[in-house]
N, C-alpha and C. Protein backbone atom coordinates (compact mmCIF):
# COMPACT_ATOMS: atom_id res chain seq x y z
N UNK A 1 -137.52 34.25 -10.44
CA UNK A 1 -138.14 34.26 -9.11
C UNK A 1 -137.07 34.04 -8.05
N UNK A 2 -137.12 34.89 -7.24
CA UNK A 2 -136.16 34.90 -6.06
C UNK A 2 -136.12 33.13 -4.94
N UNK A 3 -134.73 32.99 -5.11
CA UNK A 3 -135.24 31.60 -4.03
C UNK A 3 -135.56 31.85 -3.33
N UNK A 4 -136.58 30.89 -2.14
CA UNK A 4 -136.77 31.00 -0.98
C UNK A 4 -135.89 30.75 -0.05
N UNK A 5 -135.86 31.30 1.40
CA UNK A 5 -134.70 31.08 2.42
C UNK A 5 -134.70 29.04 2.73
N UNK A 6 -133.74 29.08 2.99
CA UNK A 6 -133.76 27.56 2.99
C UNK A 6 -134.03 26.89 4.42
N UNK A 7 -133.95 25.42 4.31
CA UNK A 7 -134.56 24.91 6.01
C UNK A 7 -133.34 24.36 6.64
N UNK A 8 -133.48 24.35 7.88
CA UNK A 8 -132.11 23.84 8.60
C UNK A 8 -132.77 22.16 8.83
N UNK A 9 -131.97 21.16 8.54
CA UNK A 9 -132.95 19.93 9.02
C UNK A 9 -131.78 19.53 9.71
N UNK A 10 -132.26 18.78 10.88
CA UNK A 10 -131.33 18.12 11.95
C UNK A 10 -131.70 16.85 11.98
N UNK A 11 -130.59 16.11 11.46
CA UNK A 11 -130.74 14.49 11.03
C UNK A 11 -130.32 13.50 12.15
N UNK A 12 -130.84 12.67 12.88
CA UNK A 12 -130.37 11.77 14.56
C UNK A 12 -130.60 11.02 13.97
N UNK A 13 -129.87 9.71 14.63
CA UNK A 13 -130.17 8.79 15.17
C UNK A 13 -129.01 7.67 15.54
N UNK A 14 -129.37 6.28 16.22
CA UNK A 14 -128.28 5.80 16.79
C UNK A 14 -127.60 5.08 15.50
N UNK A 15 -126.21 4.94 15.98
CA UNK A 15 -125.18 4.28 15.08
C UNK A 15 -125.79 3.25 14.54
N UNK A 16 -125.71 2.84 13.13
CA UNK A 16 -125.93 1.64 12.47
C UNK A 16 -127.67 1.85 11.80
N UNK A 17 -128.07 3.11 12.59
CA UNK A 17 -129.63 3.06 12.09
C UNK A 17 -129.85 3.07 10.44
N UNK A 18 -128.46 3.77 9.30
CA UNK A 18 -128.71 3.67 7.95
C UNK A 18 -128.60 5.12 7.79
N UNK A 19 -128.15 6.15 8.92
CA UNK A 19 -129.05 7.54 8.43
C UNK A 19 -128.07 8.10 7.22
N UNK A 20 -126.80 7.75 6.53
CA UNK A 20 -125.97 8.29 5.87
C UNK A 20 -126.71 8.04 4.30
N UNK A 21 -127.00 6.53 4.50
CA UNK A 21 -127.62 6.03 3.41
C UNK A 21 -128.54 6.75 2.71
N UNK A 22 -129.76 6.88 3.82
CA UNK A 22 -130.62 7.14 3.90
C UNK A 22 -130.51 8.87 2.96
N UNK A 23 -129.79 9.79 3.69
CA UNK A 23 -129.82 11.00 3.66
C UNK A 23 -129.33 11.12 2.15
N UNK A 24 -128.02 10.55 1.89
CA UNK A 24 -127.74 10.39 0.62
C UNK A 24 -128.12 10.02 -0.66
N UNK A 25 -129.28 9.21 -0.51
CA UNK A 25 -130.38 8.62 -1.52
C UNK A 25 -131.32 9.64 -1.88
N UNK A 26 -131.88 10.36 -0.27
CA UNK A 26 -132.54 11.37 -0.69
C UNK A 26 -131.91 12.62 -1.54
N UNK A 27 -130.93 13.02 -1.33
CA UNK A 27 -130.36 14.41 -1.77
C UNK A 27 -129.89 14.29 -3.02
N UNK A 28 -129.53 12.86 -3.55
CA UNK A 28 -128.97 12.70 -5.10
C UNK A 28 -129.66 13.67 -6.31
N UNK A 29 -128.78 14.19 -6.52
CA UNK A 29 -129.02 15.01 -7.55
C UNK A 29 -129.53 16.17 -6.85
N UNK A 30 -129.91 16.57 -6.17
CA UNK A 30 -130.05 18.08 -5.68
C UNK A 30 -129.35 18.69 -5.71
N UNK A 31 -129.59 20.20 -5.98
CA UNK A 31 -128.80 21.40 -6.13
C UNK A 31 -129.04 22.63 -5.18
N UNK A 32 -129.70 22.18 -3.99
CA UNK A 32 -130.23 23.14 -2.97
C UNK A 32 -130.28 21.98 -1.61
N UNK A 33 -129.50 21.47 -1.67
CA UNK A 33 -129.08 20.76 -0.08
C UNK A 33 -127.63 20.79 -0.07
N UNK A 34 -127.01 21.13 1.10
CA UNK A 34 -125.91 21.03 1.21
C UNK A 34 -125.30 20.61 2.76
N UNK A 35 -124.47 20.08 3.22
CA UNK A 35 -123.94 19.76 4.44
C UNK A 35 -123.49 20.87 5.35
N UNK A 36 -123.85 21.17 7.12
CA UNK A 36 -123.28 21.84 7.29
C UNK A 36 -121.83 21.39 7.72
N UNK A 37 -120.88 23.00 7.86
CA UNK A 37 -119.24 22.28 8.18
C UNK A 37 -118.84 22.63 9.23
N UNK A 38 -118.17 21.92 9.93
CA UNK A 38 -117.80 22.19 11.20
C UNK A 38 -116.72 22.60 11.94
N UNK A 39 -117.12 23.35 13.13
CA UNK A 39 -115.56 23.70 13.64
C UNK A 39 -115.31 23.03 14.28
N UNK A 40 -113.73 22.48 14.17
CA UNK A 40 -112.72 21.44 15.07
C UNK A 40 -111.31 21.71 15.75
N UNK A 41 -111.32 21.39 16.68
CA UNK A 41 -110.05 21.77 17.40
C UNK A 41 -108.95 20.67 16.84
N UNK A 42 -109.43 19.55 16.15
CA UNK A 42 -108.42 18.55 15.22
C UNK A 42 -107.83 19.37 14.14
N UNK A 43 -106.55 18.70 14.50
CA UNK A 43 -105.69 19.16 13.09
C UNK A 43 -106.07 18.34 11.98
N UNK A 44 -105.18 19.57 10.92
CA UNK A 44 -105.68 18.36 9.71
C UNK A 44 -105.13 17.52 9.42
N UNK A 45 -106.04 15.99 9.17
CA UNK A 45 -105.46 14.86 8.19
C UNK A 45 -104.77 15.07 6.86
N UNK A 46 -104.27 14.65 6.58
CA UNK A 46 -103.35 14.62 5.11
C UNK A 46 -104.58 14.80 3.72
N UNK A 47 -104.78 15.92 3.10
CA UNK A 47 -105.68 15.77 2.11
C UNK A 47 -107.00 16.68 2.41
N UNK A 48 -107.14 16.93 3.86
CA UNK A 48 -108.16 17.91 3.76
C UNK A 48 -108.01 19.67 4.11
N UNK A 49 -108.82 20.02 3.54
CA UNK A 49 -108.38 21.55 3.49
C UNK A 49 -109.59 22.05 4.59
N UNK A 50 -108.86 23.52 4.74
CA UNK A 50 -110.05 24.22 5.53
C UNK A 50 -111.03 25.20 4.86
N UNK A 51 -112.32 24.72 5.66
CA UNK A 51 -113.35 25.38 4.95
C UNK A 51 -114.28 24.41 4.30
N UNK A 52 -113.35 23.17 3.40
CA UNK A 52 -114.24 21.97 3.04
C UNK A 52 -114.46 20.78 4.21
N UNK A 53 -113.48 20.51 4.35
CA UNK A 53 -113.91 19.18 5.55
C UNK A 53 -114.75 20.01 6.83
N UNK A 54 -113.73 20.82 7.33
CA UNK A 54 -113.76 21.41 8.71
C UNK A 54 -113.39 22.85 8.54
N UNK A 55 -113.59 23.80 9.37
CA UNK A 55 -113.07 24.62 10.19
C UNK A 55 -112.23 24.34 11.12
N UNK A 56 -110.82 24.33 10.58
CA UNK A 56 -109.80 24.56 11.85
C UNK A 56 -109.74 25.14 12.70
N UNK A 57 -109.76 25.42 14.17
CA UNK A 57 -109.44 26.29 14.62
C UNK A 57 -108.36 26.10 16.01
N UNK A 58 -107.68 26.56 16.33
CA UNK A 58 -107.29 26.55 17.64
C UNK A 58 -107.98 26.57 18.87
N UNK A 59 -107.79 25.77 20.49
CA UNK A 59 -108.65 25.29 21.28
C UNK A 59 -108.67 27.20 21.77
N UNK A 60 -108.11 27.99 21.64
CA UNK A 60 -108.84 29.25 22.36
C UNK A 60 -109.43 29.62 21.58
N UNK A 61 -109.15 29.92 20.30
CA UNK A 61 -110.59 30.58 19.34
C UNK A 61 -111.56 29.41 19.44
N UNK A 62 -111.96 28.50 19.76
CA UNK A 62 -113.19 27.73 19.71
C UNK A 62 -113.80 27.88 20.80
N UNK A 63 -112.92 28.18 21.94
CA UNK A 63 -113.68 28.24 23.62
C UNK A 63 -114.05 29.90 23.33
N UNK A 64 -113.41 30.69 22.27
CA UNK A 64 -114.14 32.46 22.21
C UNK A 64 -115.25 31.93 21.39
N UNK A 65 -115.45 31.49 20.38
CA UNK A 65 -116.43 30.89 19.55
C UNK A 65 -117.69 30.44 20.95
N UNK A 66 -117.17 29.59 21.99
CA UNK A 66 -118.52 28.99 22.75
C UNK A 66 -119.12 30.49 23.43
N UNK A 67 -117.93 31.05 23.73
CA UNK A 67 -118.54 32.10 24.52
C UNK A 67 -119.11 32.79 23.99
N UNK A 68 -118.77 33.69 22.59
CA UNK A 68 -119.49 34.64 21.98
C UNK A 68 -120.68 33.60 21.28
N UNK A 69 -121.06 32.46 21.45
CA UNK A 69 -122.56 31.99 21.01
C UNK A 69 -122.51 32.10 19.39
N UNK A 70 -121.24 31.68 19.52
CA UNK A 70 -121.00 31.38 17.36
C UNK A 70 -121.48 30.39 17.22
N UNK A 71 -121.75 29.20 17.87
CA UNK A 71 -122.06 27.78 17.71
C UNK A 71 -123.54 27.60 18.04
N UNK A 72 -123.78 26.78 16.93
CA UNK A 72 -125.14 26.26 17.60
C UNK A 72 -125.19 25.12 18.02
N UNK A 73 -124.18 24.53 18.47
CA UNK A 73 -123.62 23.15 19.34
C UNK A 73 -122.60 23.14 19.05
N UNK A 74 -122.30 22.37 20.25
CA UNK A 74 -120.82 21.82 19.84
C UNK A 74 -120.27 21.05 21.13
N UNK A 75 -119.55 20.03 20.80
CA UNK A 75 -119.20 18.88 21.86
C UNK A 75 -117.88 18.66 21.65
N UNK A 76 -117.27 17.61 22.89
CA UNK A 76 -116.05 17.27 22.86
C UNK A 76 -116.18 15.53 22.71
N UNK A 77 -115.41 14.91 21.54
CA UNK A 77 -115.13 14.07 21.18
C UNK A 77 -113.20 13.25 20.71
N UNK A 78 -113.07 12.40 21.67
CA UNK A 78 -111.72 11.79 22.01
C UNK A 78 -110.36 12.78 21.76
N UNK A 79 -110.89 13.67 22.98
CA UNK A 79 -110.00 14.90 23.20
C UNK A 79 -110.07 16.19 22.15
N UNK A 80 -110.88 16.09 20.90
CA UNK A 80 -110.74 17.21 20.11
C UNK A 80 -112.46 17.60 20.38
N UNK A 81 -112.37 19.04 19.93
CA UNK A 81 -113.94 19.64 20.03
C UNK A 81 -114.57 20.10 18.46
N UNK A 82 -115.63 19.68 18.52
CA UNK A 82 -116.42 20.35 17.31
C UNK A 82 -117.58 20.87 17.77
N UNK A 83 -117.66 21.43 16.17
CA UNK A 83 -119.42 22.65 16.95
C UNK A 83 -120.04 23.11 15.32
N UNK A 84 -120.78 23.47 15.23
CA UNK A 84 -121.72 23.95 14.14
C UNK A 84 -121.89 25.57 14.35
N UNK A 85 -120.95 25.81 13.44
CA UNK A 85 -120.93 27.58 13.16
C UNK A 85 -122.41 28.01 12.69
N UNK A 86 -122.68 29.14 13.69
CA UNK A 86 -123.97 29.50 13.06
C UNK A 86 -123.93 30.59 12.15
N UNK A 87 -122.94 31.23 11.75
CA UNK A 87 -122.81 32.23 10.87
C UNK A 87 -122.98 31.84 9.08
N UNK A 88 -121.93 30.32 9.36
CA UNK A 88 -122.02 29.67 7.92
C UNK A 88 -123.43 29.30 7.67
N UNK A 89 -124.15 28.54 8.56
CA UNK A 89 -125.39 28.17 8.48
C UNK A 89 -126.55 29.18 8.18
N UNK A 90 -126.68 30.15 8.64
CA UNK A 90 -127.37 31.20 8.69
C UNK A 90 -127.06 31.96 7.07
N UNK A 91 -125.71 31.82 7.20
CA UNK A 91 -124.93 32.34 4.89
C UNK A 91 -126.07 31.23 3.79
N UNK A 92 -126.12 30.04 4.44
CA UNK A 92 -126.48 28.93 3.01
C UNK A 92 -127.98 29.34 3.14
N UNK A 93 -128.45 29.55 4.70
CA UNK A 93 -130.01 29.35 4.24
C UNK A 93 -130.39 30.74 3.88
N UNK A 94 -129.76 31.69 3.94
CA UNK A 94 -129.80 33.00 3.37
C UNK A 94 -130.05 32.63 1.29
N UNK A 95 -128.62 31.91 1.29
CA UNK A 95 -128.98 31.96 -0.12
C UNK A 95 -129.54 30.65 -0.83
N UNK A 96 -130.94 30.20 0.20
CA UNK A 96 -131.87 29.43 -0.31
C UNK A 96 -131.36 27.83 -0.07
N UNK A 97 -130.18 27.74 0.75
CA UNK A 97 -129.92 26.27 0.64
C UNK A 97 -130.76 25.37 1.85
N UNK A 98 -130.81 24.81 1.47
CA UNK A 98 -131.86 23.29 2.94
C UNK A 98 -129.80 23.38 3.24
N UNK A 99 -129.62 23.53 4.76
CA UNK A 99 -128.58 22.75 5.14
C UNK A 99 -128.51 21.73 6.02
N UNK A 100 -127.82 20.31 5.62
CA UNK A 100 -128.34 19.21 7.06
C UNK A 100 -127.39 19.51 7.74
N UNK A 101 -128.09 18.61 9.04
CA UNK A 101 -127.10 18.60 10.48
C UNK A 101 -127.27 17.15 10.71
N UNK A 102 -125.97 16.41 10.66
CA UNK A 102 -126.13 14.80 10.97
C UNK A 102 -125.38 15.06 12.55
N UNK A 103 -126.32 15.35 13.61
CA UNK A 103 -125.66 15.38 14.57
C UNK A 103 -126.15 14.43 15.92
N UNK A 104 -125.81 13.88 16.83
CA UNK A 104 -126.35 13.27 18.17
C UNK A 104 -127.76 14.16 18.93
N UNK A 105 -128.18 13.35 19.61
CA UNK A 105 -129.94 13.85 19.96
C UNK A 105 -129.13 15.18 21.24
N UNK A 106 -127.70 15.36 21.94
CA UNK A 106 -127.87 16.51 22.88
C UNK A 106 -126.94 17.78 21.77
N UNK A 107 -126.55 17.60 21.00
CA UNK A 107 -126.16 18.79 20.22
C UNK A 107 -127.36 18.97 19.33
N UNK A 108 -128.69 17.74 18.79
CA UNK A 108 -129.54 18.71 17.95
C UNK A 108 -130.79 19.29 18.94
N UNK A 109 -130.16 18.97 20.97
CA UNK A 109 -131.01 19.65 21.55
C UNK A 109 -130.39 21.29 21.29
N UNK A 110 -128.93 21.01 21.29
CA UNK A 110 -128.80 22.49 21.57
C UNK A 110 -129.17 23.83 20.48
N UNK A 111 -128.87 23.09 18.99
CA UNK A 111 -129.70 23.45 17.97
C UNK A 111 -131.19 23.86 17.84
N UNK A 112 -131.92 23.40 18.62
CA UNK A 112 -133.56 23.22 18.98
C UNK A 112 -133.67 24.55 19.99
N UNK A 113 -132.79 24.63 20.77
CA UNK A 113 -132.80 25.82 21.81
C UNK A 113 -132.49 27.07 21.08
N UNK A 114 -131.86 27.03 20.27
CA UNK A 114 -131.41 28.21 19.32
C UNK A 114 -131.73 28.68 18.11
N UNK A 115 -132.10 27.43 17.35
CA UNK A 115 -132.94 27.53 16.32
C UNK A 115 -134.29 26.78 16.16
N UNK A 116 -135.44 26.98 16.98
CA UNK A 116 -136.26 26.57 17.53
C UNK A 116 -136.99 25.98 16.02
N UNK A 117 -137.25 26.86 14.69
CA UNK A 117 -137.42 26.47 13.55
C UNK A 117 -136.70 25.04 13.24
N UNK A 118 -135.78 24.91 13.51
CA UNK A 118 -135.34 23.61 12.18
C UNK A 118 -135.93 22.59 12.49
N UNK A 119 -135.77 21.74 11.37
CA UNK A 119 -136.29 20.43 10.70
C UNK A 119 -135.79 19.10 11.35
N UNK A 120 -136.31 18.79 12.89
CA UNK A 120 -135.57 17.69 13.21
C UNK A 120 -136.11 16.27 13.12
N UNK A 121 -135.44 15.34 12.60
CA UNK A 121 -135.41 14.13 12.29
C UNK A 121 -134.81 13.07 12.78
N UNK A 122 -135.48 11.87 13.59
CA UNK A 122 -135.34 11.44 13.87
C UNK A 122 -135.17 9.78 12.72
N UNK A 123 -133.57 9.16 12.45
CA UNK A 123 -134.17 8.12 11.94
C UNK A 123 -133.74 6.84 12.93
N UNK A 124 -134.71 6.08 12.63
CA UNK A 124 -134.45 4.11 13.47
C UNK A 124 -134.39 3.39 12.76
N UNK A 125 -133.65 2.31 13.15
CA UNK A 125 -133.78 0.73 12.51
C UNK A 125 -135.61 0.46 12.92
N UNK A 126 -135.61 -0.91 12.43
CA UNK A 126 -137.35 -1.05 12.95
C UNK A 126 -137.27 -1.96 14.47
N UNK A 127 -136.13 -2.24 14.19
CA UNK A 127 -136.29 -2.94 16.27
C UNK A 127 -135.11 -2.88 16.76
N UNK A 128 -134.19 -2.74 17.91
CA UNK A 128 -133.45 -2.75 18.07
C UNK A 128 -132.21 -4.57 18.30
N UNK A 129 -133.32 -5.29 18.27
CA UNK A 129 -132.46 -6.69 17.58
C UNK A 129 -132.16 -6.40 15.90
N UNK A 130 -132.97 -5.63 15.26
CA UNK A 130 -132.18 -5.32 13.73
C UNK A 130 -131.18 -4.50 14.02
N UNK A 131 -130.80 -3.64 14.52
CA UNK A 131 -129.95 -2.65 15.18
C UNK A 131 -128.58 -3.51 15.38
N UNK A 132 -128.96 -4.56 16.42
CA UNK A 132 -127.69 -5.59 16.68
C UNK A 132 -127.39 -5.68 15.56
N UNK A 133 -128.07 -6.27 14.42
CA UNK A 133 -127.79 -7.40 13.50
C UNK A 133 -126.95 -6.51 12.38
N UNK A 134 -127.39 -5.28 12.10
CA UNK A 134 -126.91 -4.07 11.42
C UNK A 134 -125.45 -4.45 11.87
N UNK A 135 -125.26 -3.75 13.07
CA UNK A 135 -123.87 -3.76 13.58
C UNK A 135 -122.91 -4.82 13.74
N UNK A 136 -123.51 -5.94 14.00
CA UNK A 136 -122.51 -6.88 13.70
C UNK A 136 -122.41 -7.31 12.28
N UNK A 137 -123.16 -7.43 11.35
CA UNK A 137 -123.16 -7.34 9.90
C UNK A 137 -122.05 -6.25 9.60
N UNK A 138 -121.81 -5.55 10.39
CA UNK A 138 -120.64 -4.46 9.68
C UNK A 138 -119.20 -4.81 10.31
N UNK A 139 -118.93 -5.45 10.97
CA UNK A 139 -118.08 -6.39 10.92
C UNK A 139 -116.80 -5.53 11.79
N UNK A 140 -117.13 -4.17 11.92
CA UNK A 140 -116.02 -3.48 12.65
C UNK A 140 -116.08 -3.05 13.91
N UNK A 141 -117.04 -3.71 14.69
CA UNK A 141 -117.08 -3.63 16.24
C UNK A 141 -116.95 -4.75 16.89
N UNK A 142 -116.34 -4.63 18.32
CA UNK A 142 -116.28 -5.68 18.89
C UNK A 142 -117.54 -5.57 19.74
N UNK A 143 -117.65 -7.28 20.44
CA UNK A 143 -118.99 -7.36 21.02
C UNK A 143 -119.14 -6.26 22.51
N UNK A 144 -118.13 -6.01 22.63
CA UNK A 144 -118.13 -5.14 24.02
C UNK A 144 -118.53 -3.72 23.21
N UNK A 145 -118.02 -2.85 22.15
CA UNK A 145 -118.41 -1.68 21.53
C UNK A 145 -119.96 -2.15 21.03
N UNK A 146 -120.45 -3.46 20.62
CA UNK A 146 -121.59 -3.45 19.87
C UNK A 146 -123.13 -3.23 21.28
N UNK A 147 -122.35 -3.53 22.29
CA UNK A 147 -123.30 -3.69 23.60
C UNK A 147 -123.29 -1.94 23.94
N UNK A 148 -122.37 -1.78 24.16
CA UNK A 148 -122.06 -0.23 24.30
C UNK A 148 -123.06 0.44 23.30
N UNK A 149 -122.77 0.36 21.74
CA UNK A 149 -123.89 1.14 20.97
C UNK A 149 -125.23 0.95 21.11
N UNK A 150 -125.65 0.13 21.34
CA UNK A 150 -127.12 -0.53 21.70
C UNK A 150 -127.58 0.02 22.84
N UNK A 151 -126.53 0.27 24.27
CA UNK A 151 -126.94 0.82 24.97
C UNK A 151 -127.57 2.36 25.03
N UNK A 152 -126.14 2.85 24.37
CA UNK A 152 -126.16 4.22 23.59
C UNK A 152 -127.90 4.29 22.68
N UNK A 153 -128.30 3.72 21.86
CA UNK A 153 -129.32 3.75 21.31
C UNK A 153 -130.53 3.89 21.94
N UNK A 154 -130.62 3.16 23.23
CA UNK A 154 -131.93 2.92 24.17
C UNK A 154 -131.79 4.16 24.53
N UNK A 155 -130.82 4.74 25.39
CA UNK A 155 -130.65 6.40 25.58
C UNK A 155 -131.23 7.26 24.25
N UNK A 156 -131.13 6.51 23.47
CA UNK A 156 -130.81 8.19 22.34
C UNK A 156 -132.43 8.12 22.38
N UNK A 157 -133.17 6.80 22.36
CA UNK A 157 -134.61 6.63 21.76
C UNK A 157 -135.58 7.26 23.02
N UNK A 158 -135.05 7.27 24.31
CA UNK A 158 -135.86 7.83 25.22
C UNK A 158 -135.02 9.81 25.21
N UNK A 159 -134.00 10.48 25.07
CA UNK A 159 -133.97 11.84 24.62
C UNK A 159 -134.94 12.10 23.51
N UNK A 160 -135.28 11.38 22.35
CA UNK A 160 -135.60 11.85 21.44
C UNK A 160 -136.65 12.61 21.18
N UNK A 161 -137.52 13.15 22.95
CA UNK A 161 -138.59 13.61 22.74
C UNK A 161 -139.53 14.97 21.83
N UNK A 162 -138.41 15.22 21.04
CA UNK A 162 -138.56 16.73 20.66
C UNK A 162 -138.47 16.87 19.32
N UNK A 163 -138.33 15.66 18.55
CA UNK A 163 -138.02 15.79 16.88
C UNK A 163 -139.38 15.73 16.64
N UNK A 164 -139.41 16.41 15.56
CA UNK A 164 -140.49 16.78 14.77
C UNK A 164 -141.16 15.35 13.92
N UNK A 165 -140.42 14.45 13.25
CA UNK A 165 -140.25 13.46 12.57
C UNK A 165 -139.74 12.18 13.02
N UNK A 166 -140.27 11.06 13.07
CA UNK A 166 -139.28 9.75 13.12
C UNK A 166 -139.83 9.10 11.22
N UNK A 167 -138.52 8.97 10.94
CA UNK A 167 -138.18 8.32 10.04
C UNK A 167 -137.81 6.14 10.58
N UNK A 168 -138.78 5.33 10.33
CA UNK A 168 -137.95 4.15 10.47
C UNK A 168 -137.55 3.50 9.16
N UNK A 169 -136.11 3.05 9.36
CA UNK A 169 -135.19 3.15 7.92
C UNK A 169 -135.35 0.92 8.11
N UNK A 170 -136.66 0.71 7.54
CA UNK A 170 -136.73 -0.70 7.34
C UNK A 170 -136.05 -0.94 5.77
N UNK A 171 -136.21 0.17 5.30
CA UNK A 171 -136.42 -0.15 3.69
C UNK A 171 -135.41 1.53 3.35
N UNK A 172 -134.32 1.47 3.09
CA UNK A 172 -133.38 2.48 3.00
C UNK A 172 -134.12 3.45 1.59
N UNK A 173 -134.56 2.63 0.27
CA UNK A 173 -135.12 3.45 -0.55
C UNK A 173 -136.56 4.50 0.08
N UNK A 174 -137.41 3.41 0.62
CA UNK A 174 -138.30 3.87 1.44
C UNK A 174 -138.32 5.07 2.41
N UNK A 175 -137.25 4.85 3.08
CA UNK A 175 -136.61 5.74 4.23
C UNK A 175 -135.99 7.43 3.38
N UNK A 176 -135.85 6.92 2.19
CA UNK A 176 -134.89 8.42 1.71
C UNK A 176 -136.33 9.04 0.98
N UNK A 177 -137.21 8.39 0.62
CA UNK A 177 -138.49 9.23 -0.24
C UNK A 177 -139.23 10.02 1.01
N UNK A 178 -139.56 9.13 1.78
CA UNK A 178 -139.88 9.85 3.61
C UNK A 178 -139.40 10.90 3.65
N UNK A 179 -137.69 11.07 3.65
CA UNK A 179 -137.29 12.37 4.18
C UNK A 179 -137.20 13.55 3.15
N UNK A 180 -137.22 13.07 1.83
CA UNK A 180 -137.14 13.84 0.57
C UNK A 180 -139.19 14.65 0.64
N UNK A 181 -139.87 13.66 1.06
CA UNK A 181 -141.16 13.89 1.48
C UNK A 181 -141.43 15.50 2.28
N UNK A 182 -140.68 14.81 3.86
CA UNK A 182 -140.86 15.92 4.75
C UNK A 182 -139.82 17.68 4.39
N UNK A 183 -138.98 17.04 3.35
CA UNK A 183 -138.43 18.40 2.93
C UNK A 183 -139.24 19.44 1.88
N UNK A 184 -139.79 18.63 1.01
CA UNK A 184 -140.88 19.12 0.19
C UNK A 184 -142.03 19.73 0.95
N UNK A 185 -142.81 19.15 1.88
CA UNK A 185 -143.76 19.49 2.76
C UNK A 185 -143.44 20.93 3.55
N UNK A 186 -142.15 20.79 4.20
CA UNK A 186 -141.85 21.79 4.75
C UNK A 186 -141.39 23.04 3.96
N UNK A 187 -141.29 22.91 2.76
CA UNK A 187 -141.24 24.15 1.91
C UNK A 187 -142.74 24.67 1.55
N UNK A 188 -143.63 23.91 1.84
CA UNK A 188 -144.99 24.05 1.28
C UNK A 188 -146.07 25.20 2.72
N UNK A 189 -145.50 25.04 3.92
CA UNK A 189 -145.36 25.59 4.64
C UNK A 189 -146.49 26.74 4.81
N UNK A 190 -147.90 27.11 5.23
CA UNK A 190 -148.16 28.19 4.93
C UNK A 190 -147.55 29.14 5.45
N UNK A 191 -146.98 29.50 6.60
CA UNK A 191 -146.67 30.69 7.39
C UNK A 191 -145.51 31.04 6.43
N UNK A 192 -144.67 30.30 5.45
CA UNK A 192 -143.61 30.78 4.42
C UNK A 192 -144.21 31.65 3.54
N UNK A 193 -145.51 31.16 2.95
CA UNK A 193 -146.38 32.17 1.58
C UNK A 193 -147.32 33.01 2.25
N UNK A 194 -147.60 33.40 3.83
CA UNK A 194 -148.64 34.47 3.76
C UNK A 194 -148.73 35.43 2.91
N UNK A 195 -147.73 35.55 1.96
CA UNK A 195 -147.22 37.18 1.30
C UNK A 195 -148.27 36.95 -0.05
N UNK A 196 -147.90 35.76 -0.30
CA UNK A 196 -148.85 35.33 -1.43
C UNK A 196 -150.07 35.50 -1.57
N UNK A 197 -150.77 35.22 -0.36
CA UNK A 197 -151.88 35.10 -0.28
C UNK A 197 -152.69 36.75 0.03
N UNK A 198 -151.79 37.62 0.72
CA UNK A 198 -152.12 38.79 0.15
C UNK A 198 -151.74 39.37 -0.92
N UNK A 199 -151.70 39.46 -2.09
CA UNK A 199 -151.95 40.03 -3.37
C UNK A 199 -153.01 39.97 -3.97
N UNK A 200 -153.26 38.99 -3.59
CA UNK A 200 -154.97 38.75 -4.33
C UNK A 200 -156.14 39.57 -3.90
């Protein structure tokens, strides 16, 4: 039986919410999810190649990339740029793969504008005093960056008007059956099997 085309899911939320955890618990052992890869105007670190980590590219092929609408986002982060090739993306779900997008709530707007279909997900801590407590529990921010992310968070939770899903990640096992949930669901899909339903 031929696979089916696969789903684009767009994974948010603010720093410290768990979503790596989360995403990773769900996908264990799957053989039809895969990450999408991105293009970067960063050179490479010692050890990574192109094609697996990133797409290398030079800052004028990435500004021809914005223009010719190769990207289905893409932002500038501490002087280097990245973006989400839509050609690769458009290759995996061709050959049946779910591909995620772990990206910020204004690049999975720009995703939403372009690929009005995908799967967006929103995940949270359950309050944003657990949020604090997350982040300083991780021991690698200072209190001026931890005020900063929190702030960042209240922003992300009022953009977030447009995801399809909120995931709250109280319980990280909990949180990955949720999203392993809404991926199953969304394959179940009727407007995917009308075809089915005429043969009969």
């Amino acid at each position: 039986m031929k696979r089916e085309k696969g789903k684009l899911i767009v994974i948010s939320g603010p720093s410290g919410a768990g979503k790596s955890t989360v995403v990773f618990k769900a996908i264990e052992g799957r053989d039809d999810v895969c990450f999408s890869i991105s293009a970067t105007t960063r050179k490479p670190r010692p050890g990574e190649v192109d094609g697996r980590e990133y797409f290398f590219v030079e800052p004028d092929r990435f500004t021809e990339m914005v223009a010719n609408g190769e990207l289905l986002e893409h932002a500038e982060y501490v002087a280097n740029r990245y973006g989400t090739p839509r050609a690769y993306v458009e290759e995996k779900l061709a050959e049946g793969m779910n591909v995620l997008l772990d990206i910020e709530v204004q690049g999975a707007r720009q995703v939403n504008e372009k690929m009005p279909d995908a799967i967006k997900i929103f995940i949270v801590p359950p309050s944003l005093e657990e949020l604090r407590r997350r982040l300083e529990g991780r021991g690698t921010d200072t209190a001026r960056a931890i005020e900063a992310r929190l702030i960042r968070a209240r922003q992300e939770f009022e953009e977030a008007d447009f995801y399809d899903y909120i995931i709250v990640n109280d319980d990280a096992d909990k949180a990955a059956q949720e999203l392993a949930a809404i991926i199953l669901a969304e394959h179940c899909r009727a407007a995917d099997h009308m075809d089915l339903l005429k043969q009969v």
